[in-house]
C-alpha atoms as a PDB file:
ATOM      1  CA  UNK A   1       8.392 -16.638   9.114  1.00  0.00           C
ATOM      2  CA  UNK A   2       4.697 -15.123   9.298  1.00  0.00           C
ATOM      3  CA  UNK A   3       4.107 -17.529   6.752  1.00  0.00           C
ATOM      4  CA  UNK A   4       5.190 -20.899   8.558  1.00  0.00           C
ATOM      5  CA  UNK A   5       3.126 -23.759   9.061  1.00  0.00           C
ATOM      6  CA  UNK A   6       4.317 -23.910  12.888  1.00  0.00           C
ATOM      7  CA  UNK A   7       2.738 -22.062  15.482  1.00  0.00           C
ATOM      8  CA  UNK A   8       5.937 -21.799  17.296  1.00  0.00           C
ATOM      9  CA  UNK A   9       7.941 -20.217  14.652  1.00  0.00           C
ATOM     10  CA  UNK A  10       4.699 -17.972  13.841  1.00  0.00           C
ATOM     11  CA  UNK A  11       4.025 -16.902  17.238  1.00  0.00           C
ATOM     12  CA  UNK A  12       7.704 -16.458  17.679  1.00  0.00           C
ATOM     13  CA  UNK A  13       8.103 -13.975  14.776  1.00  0.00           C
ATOM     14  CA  UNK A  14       5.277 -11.952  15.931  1.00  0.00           C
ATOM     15  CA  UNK A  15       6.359 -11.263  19.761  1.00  0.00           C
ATOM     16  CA  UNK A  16       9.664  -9.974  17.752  1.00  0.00           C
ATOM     17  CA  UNK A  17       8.096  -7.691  15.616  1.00  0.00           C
ATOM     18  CA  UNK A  18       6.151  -6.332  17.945  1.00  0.00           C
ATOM     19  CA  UNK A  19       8.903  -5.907  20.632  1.00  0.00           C
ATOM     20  CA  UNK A  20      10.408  -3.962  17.680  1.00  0.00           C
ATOM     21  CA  UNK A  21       7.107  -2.234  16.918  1.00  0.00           C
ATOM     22  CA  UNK A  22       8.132  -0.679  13.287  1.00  0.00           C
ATOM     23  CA  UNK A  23       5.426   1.510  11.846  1.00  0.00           C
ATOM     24  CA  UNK A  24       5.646  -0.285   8.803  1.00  0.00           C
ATOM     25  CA  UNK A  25       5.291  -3.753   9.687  1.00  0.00           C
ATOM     26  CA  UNK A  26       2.031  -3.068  11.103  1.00  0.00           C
ATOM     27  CA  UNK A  27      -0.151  -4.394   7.789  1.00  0.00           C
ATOM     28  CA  UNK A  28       1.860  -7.427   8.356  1.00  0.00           C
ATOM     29  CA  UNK A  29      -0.510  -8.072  11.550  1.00  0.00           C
ATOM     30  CA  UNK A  30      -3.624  -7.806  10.344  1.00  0.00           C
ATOM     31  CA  UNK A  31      -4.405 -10.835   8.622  1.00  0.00           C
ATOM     32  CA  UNK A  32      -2.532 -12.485  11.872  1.00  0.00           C
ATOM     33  CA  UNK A  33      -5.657 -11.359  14.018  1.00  0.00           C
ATOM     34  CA  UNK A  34      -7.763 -14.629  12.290  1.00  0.00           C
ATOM     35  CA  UNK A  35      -4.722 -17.174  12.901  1.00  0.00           C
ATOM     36  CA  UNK A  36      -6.059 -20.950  13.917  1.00  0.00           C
ATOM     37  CA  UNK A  37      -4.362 -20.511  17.102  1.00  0.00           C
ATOM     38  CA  UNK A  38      -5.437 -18.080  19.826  1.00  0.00           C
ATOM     39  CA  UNK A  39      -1.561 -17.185  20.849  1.00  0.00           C
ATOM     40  CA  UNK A  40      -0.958 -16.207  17.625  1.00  0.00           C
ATOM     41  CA  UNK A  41      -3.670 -13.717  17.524  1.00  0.00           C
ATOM     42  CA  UNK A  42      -3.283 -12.404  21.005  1.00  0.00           C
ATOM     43  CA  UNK A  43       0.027 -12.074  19.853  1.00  0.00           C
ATOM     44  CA  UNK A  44      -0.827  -9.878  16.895  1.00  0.00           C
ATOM     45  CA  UNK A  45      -3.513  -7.908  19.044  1.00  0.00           C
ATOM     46  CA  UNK A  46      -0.796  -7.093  21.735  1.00  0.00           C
ATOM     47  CA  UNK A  47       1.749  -6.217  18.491  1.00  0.00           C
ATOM     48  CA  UNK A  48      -0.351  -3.488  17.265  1.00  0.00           C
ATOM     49  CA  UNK A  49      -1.686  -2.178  20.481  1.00  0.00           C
ATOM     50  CA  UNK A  50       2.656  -1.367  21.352  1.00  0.00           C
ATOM     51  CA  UNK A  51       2.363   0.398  17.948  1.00  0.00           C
ATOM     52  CA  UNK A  52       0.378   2.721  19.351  1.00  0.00           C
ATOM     53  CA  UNK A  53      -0.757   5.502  16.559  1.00  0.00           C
ATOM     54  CA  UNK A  54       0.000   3.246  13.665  1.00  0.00           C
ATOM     55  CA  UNK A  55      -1.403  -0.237  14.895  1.00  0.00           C
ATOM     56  CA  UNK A  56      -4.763   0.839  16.959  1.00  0.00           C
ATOM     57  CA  UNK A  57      -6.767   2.211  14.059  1.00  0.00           C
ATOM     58  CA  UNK A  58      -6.042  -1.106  12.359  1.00  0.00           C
ATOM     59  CA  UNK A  59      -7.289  -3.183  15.564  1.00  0.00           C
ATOM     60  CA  UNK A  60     -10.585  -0.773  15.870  1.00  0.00           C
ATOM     61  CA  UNK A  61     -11.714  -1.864  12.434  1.00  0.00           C
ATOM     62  CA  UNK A  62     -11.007  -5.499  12.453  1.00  0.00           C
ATOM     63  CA  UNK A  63     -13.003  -5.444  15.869  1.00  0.00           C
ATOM     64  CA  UNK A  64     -15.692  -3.268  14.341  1.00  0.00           C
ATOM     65  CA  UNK A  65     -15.723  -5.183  11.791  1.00  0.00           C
ATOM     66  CA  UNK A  66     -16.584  -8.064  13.929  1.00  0.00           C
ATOM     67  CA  UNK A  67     -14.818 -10.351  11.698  1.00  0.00           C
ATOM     68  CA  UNK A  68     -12.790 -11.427  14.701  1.00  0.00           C
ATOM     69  CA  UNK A  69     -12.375 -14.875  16.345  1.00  0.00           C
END
């Protein structure tokens, strides 16, 4: 579903993983954070920030990184 052409079904997959917040889905995010569509990487951003220790290190270096949109 991370993997769908549609925004919808993208953006949809990614508010339910991150309700769920499992450690391990968090490198699933990542590449999520440089989506076409702003939801979808708000959504991401908001995903691993409710991961707390597992997702923020991941959102420090993209945004050090400054290879986000």
């Amino acid at each position: 579903m991370l993997s769908s052409t549609r925004t919808a079904t993208v953006y949809a997959a990614v508010v339910t993983l991150g309700q769920i917040a499992h450690p391990h889905d968090v490198e699933l995010f990542e590449p999520l954070l440089n989506h076409e569509r702003a939801i979808v990487r708000e959504s991401a951003a908001v995903a691993l920030g409710r991961m707390g220790k597992t997702g923020l290190p991941i959102l420090l270096r993209v945004m050090n990184s400054g290879a986000v949109r």
